[in-house]
C-alpha atoms as a PDB file:
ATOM      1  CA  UNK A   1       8.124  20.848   2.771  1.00  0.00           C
ATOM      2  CA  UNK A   2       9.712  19.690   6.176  1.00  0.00           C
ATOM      3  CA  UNK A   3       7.896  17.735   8.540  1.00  0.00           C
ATOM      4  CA  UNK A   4       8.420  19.885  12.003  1.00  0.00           C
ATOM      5  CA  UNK A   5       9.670  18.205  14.964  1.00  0.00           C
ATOM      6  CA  UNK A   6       7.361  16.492  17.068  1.00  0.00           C
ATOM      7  CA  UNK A   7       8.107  13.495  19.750  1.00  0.00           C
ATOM      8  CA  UNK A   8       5.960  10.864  17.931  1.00  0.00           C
ATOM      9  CA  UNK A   9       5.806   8.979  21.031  1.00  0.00           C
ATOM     10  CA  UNK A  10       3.798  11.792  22.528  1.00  0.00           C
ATOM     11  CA  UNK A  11       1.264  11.736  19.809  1.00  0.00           C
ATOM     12  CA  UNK A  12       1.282   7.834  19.505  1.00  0.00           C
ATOM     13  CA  UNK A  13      -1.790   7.196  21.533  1.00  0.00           C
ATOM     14  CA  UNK A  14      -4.250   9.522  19.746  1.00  0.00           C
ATOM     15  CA  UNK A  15      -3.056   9.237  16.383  1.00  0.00           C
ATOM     16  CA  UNK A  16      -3.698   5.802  17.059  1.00  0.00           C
ATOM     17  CA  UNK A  17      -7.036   6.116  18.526  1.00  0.00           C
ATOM     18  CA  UNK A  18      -8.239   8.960  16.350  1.00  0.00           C
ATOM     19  CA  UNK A  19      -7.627   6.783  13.508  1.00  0.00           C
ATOM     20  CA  UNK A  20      -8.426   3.310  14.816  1.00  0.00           C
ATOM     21  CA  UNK A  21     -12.135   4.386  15.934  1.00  0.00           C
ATOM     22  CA  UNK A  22     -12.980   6.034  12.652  1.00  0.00           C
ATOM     23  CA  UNK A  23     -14.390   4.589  10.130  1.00  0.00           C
ATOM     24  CA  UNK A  24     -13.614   4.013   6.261  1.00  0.00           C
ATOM     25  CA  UNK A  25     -13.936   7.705   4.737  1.00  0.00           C
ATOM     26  CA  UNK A  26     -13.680   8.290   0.866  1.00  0.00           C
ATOM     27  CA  UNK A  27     -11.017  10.927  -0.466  1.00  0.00           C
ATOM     28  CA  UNK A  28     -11.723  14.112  -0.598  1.00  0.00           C
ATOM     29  CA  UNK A  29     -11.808  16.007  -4.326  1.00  0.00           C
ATOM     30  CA  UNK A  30      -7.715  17.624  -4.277  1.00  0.00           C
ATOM     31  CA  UNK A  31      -6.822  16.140  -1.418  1.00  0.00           C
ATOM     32  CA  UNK A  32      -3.205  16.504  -0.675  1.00  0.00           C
ATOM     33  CA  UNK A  33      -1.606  13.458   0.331  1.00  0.00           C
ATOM     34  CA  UNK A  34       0.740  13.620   3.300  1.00  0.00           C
ATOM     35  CA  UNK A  35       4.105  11.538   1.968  1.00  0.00           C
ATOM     36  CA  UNK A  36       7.744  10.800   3.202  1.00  0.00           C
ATOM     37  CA  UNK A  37      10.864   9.665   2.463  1.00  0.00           C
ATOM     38  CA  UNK A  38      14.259   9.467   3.282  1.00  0.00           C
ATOM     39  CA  UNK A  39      16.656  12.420   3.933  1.00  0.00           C
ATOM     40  CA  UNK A  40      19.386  10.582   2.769  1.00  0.00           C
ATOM     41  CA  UNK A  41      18.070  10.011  -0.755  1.00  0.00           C
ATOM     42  CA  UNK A  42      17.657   6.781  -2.742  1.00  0.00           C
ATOM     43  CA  UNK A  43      18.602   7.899  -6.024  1.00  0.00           C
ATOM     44  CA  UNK A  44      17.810   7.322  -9.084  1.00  0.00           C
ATOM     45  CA  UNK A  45      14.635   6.955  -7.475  1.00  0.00           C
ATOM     46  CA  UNK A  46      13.795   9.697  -4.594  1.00  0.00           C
ATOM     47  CA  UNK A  47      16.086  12.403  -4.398  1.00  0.00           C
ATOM     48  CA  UNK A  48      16.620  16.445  -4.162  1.00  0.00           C
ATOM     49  CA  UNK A  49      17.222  17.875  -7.489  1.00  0.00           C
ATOM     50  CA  UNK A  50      20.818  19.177  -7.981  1.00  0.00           C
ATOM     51  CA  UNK A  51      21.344  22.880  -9.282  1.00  0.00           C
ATOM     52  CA  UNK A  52      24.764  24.394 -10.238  1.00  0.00           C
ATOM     53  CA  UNK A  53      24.995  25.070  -5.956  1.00  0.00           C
ATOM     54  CA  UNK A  54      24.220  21.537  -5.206  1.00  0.00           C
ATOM     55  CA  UNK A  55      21.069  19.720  -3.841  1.00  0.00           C
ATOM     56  CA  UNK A  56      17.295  21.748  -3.833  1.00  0.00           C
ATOM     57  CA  UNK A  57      14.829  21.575  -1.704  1.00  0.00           C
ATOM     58  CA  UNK A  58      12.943  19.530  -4.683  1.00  0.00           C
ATOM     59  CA  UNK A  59      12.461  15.905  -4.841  1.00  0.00           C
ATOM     60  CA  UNK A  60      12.555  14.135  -7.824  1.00  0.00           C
ATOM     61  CA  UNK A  61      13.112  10.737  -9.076  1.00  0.00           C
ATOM     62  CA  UNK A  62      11.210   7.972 -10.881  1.00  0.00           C
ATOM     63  CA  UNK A  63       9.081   7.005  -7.519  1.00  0.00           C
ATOM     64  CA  UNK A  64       8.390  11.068  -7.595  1.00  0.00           C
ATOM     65  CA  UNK A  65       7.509  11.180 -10.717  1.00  0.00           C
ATOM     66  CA  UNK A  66       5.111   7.569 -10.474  1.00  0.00           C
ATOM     67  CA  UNK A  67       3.556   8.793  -7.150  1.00  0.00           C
ATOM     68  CA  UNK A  68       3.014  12.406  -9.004  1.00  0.00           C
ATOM     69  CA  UNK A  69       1.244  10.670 -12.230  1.00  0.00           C
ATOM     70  CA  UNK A  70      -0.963   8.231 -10.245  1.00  0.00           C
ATOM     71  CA  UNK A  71      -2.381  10.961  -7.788  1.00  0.00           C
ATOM     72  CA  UNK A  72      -3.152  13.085 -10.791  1.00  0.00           C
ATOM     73  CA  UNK A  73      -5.578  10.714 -12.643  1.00  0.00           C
ATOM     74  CA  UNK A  74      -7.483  10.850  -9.230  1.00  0.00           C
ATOM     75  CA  UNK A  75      -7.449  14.867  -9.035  1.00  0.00           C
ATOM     76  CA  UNK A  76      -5.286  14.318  -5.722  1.00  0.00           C
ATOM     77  CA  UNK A  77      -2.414  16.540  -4.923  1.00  0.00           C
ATOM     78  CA  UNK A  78       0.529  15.433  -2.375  1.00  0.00           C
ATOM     79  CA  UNK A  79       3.467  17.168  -0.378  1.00  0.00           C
ATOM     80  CA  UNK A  80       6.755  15.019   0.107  1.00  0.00           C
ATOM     81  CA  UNK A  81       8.711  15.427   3.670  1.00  0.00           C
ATOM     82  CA  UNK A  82      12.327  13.965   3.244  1.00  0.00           C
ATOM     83  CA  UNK A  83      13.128  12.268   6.557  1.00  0.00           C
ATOM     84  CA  UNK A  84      15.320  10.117   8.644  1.00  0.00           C
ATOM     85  CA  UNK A  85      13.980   6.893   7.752  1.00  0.00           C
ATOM     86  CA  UNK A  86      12.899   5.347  10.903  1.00  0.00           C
ATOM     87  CA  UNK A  87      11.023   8.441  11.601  1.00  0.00           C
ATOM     88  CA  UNK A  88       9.411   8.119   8.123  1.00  0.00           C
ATOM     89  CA  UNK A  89       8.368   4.687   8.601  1.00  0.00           C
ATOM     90  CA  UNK A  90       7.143   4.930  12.240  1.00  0.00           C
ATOM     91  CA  UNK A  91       5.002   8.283  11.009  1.00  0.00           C
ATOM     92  CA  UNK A  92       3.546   6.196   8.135  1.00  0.00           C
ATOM     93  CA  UNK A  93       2.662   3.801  10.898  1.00  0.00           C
ATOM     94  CA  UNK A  94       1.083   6.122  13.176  1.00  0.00           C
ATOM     95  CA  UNK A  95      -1.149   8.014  10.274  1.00  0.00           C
ATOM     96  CA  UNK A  96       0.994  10.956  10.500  1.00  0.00           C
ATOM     97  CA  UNK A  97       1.653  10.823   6.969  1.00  0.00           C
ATOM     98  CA  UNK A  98      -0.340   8.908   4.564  1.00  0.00           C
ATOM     99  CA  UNK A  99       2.173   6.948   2.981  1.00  0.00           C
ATOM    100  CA  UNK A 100       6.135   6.808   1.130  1.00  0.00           C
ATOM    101  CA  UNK A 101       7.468   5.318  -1.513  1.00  0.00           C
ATOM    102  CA  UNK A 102      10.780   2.702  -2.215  1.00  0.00           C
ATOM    103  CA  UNK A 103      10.379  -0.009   0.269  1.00  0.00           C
ATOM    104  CA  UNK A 104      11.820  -3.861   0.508  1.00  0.00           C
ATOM    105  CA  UNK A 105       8.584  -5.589   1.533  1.00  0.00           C
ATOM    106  CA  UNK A 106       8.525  -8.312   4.545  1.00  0.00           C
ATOM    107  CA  UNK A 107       6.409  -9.879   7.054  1.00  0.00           C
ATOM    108  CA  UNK A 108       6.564  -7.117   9.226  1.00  0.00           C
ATOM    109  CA  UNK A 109       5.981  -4.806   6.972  1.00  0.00           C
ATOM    110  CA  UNK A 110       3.445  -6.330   5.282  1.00  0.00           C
ATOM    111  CA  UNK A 111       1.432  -6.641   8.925  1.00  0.00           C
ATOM    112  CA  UNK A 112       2.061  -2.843   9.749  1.00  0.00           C
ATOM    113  CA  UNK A 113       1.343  -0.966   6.258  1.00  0.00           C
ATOM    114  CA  UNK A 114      -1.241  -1.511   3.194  1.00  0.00           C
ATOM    115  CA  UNK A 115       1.725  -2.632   0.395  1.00  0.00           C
ATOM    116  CA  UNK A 116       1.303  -1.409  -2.923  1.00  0.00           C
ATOM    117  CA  UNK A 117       2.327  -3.710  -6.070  1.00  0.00           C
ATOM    118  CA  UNK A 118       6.103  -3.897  -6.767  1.00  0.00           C
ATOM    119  CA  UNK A 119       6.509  -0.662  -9.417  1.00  0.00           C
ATOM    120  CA  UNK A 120       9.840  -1.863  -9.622  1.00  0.00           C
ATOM    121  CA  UNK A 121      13.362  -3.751  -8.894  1.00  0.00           C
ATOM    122  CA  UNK A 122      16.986  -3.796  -8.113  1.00  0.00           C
ATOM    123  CA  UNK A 123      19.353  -6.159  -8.363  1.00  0.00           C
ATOM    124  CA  UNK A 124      21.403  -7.717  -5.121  1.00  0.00           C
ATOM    125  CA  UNK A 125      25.151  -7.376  -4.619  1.00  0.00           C
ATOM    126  CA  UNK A 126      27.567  -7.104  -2.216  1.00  0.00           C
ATOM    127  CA  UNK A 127      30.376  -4.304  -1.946  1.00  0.00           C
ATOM    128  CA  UNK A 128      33.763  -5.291  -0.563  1.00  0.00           C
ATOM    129  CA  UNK A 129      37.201  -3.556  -0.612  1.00  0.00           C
ATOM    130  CA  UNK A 130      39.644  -4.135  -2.881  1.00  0.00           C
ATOM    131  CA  UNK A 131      42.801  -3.329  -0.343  1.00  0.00           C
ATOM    132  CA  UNK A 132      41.669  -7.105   0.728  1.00  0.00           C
ATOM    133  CA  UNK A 133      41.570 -10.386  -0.356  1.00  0.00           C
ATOM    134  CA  UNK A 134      38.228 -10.776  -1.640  1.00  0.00           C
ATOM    135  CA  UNK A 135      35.242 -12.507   0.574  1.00  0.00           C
ATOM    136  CA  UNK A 136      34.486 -16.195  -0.596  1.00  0.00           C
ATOM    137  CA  UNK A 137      31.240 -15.187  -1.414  1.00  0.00           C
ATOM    138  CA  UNK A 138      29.570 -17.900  -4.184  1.00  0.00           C
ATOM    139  CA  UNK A 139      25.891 -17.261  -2.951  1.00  0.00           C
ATOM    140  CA  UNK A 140      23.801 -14.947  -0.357  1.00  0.00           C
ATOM    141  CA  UNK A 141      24.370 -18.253   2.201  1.00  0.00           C
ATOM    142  CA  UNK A 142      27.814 -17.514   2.508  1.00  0.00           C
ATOM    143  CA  UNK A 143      27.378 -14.024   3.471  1.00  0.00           C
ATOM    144  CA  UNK A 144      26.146 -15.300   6.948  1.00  0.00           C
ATOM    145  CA  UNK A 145      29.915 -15.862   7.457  1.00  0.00           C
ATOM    146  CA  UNK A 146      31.229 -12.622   7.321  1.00  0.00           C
ATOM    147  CA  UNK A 147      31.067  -9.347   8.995  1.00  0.00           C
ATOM    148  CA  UNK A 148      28.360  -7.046   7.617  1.00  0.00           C
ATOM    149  CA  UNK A 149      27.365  -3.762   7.964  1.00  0.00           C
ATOM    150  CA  UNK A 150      23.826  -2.201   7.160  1.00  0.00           C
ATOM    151  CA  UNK A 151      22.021   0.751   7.276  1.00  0.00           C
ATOM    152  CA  UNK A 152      19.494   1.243  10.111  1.00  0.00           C
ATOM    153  CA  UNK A 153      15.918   0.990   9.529  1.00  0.00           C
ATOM    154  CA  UNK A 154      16.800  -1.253   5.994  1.00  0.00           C
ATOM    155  CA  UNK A 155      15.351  -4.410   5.596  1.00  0.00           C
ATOM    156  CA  UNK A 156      17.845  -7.406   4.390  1.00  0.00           C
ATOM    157  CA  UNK A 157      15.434  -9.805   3.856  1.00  0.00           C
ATOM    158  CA  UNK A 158      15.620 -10.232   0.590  1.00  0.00           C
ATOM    159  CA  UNK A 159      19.079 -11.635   0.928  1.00  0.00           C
ATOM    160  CA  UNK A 160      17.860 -14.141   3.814  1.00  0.00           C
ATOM    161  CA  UNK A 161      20.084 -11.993   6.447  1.00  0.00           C
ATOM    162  CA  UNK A 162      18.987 -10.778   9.831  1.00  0.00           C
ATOM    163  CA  UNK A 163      19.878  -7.124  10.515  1.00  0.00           C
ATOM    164  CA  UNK A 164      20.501  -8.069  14.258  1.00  0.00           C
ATOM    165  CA  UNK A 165      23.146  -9.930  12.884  1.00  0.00           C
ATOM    166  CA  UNK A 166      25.044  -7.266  11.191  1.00  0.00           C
ATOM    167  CA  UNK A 167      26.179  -4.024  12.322  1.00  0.00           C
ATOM    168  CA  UNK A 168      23.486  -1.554  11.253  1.00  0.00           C
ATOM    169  CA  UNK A 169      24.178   1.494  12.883  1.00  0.00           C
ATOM    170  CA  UNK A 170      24.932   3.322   9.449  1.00  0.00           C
ATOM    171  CA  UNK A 171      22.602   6.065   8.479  1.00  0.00           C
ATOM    172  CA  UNK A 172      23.361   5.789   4.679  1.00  0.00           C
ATOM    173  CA  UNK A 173      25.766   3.683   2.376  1.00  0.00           C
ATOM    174  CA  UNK A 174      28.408   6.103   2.667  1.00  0.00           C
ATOM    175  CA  UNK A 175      28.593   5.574   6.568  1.00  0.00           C
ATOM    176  CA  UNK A 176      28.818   1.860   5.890  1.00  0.00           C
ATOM    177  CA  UNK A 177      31.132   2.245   2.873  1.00  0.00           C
ATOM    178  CA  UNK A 178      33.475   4.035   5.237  1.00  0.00           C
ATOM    179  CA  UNK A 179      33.362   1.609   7.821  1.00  0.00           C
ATOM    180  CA  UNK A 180      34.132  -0.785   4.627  1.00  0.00           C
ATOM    181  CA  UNK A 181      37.226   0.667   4.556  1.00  0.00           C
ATOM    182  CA  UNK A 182      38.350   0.689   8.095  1.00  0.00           C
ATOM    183  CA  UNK A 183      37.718  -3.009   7.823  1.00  0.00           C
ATOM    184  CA  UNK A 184      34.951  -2.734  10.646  1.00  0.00           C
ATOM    185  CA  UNK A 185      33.213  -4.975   8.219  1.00  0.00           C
ATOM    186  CA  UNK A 186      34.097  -7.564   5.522  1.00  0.00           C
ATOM    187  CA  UNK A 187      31.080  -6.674   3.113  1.00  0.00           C
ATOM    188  CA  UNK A 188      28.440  -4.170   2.809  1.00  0.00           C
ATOM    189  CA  UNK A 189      24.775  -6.078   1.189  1.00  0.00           C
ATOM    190  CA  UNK A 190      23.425  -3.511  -1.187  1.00  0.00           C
ATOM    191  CA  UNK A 191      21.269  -2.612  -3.950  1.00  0.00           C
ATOM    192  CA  UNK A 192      22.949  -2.091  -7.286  1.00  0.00           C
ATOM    193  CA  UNK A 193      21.449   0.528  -8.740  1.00  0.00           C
ATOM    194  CA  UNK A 194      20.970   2.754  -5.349  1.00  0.00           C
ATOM    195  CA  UNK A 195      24.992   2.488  -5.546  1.00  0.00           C
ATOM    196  CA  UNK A 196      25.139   3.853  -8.838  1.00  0.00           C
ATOM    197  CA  UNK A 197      22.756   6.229  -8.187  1.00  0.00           C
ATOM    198  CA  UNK A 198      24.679   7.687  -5.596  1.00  0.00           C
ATOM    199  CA  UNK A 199      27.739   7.936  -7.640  1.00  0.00           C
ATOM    200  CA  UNK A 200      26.260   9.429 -10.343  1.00  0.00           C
ATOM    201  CA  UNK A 201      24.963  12.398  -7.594  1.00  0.00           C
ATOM    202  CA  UNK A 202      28.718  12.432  -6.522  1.00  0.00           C
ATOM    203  CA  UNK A 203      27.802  11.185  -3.194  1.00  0.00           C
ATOM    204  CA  UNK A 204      30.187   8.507  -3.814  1.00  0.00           C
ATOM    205  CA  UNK A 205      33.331   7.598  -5.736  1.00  0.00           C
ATOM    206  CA  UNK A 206      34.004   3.743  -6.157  1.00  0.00           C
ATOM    207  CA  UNK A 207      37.074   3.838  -7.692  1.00  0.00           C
ATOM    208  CA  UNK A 208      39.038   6.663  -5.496  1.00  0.00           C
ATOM    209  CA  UNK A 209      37.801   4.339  -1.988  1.00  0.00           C
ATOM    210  CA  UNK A 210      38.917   1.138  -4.262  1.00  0.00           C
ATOM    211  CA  UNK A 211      35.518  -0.634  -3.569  1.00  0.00           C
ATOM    212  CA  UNK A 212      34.387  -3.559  -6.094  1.00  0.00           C
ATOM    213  CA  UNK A 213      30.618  -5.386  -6.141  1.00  0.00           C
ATOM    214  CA  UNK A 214      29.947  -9.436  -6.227  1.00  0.00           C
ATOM    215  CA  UNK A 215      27.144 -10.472  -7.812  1.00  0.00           C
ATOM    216  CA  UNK A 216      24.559 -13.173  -5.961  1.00  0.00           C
ATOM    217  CA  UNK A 217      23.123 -15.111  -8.580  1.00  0.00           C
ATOM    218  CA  UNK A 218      21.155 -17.293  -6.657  1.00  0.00           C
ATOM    219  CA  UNK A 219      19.086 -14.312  -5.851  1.00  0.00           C
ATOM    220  CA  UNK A 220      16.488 -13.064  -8.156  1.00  0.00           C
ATOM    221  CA  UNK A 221      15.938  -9.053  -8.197  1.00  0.00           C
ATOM    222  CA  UNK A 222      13.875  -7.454  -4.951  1.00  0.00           C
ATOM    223  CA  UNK A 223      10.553  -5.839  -5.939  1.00  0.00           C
ATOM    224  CA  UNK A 224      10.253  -2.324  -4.452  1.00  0.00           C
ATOM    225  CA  UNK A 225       6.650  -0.929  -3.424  1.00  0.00           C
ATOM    226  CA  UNK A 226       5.456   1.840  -2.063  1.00  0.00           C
ATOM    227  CA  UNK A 227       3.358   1.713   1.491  1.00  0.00           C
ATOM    228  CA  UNK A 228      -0.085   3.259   3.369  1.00  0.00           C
ATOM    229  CA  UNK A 229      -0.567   3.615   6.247  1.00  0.00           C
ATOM    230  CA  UNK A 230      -3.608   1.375   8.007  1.00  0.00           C
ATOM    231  CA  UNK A 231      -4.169   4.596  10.397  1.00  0.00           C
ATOM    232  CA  UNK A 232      -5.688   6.647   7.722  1.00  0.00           C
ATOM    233  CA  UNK A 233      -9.585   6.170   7.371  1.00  0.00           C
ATOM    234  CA  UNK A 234      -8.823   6.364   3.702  1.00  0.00           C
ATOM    235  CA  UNK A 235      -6.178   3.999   3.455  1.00  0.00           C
ATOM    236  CA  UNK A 236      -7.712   0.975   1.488  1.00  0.00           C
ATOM    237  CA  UNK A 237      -9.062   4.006  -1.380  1.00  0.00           C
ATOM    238  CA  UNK A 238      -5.651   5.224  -1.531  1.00  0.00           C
ATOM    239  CA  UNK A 239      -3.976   1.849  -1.753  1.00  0.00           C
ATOM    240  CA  UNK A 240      -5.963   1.128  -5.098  1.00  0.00           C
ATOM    241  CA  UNK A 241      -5.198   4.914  -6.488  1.00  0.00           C
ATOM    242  CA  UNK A 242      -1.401   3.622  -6.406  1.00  0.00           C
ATOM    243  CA  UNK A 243      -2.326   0.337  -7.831  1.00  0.00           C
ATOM    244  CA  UNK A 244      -4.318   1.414 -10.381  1.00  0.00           C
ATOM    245  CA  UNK A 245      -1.651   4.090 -11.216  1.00  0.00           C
ATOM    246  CA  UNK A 246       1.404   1.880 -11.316  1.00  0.00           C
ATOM    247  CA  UNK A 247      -0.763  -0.885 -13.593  1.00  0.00           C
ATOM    248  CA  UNK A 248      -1.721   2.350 -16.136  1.00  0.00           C
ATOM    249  CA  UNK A 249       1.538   3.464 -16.391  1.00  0.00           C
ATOM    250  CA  UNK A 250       2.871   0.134 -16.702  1.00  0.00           C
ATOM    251  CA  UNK A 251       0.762  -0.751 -19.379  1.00  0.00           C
ATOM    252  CA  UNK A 252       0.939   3.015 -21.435  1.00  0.00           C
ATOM    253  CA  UNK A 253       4.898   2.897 -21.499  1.00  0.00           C
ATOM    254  CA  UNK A 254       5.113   5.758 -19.264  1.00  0.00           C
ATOM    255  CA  UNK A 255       6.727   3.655 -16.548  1.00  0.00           C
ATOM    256  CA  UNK A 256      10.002   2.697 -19.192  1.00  0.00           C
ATOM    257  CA  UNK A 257       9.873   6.477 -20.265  1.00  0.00           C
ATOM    258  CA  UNK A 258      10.540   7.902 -16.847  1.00  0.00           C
ATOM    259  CA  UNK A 259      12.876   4.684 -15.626  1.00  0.00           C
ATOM    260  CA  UNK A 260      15.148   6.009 -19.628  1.00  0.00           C
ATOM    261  CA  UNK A 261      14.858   9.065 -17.939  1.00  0.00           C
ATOM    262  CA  UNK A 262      16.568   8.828 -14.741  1.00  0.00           C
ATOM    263  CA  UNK A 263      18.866   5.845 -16.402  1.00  0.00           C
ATOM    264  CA  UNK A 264      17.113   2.850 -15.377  1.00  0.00           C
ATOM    265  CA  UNK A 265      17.595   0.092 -17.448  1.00  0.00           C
ATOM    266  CA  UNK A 266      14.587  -2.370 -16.401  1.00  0.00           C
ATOM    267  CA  UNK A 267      12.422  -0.707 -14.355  1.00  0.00           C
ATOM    268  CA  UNK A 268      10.363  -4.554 -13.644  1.00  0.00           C
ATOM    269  CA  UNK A 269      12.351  -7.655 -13.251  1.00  0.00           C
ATOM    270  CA  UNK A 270      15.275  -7.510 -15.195  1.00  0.00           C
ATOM    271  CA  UNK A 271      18.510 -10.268 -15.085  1.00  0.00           C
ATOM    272  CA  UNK A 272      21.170 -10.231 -12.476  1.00  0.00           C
ATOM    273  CA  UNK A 273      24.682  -8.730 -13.290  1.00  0.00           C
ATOM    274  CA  UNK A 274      26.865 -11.412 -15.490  1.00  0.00           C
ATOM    275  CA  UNK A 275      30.107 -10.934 -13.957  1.00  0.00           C
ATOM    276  CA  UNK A 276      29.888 -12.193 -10.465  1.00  0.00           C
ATOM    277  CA  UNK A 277      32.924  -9.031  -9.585  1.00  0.00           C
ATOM    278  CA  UNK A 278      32.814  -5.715 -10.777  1.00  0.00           C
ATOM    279  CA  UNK A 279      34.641  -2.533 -10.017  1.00  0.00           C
ATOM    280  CA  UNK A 280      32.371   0.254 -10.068  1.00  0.00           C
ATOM    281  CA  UNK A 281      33.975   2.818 -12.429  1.00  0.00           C
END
């Protein structure tokens, strides 16, 4: 389904006040459950399903397939608009949709949307390019002294960097990859297993653009949650449907059967990398 295009700054105001005035409504019985995510996929997690002609207009993924599960022990049903991230997240905000999935928490975030309980983690790297000597990069500290590009609308939190910082006018790791490689940037911060996943799609091949990962030790893996929005009179309800969905699943095994799946390892908080560089084969 495909969100259609609407200036959300025209609607901001009465979204807002619509649901700001009302007050706390239960879910309805088969409710459908207004989602997003983004358009430029975060596999193995959220991502269109691949057919002998390339990408469908399905999304799947673990997060799909955990959001699915948990709405279905509640009798709710959901549609799933793949967007531009920023417009995602500022939808979510404004009660347009209900809620998305895969998301760094962080102050901010944690102020704007209802955060669900980490469902699960990635580990933290950084990709440089092997055509150059590689950064001195011993822990997330030193990547403060290097040029870094980002992906706009990411948080980088988790690896104690400031986006304003960096330049973050990528709209997906192959943008900043590229820009990698025309040595607009010394390193690109990433998640390991996003990388991965978008090799294994094709998206991206590591060892044709001659691009290696550094482990950062020092940093322990980021939780990913999924978010509500606070502009939903339903918001708090839904919030514990998700919890109570991804502490089920946790605890029945489904959560490891769908992370074997779609090739996830540790789904929860599993070790860093051991060798601090890596070519991605």
């Amino acid at each position: 389904m495909r969100m259609t295009t609407i200036a959300l700054s025209t609607i901001a105001l009465l979204t807002g006040w619509a649901y700001g005035a009302a007050r706390a409504t239960p879910l309805a019985p088969e409710q459908v459950i207004r989602v997003c995510g983004q358009i430029a996929e975060w596999p193995p997690y959220l991502y269109f399903k691949r057919d002998i002609g390339g990408p469908t207009d399905e999304v799947t993924g673990y997060s799909a397939e955990m959001l699915q599960l948990s709405l279905e022990r509640k009798g709710l049903r959901y549609t799933f608009d793949m967007l531009p991230w920023r417009r995602c997240t500022e939808s979510v905000r404004l009660g347009m949709h209900d809620m998305m999935t895969d998301l760094a928490n962080n102050p901010e975030r944690s102020h704007t949307y209802l955060v669900s309980k980490p469902y699960y983690s990635q580990h933290l790297v950084y990709f440089y390019d092997l055509a150059r000597p590689r950064p001195a990069v011993d822990t997330a500290p030193d990547l403060k002294k290097l040029r870094l590009c980002g992906i706009n609308g990411y948080t980088y939190a988790a690896f104690g960097l400031n986006p304003a910082h960096m330049d973050t006018g990528s709209q997906d790791l192959i943008q900043s990859l590229l820009k990698l490689k025309n040595n607009r940037c010394d390193a690109v911060p990433e998640r390991l297993e996003i990388a991965l996943g978008y090799q294994a799609l094709g998206k991206v091949d590591f060892k044709v653009l001659g691009i290696a990962y550094g482990a950062l030790p020092d940093l322990a893996p980021s939780p990913f949650h999924m978010m509500v929005s606070r502009n939903v009179p339903y918001a708090a309800e839904l919030l514990d449907v998700i919890n109570d969905g991804i502490d089920i699943l946790g605890r029945n095994g489904e959560a490891k059967r769908l992370a074997a799946k779609y090739g996830i390892a540790d789904p929860g908080l599993g070790k860093p990398p051991r060798r601090p560089v890596t070519r991605v084969r």
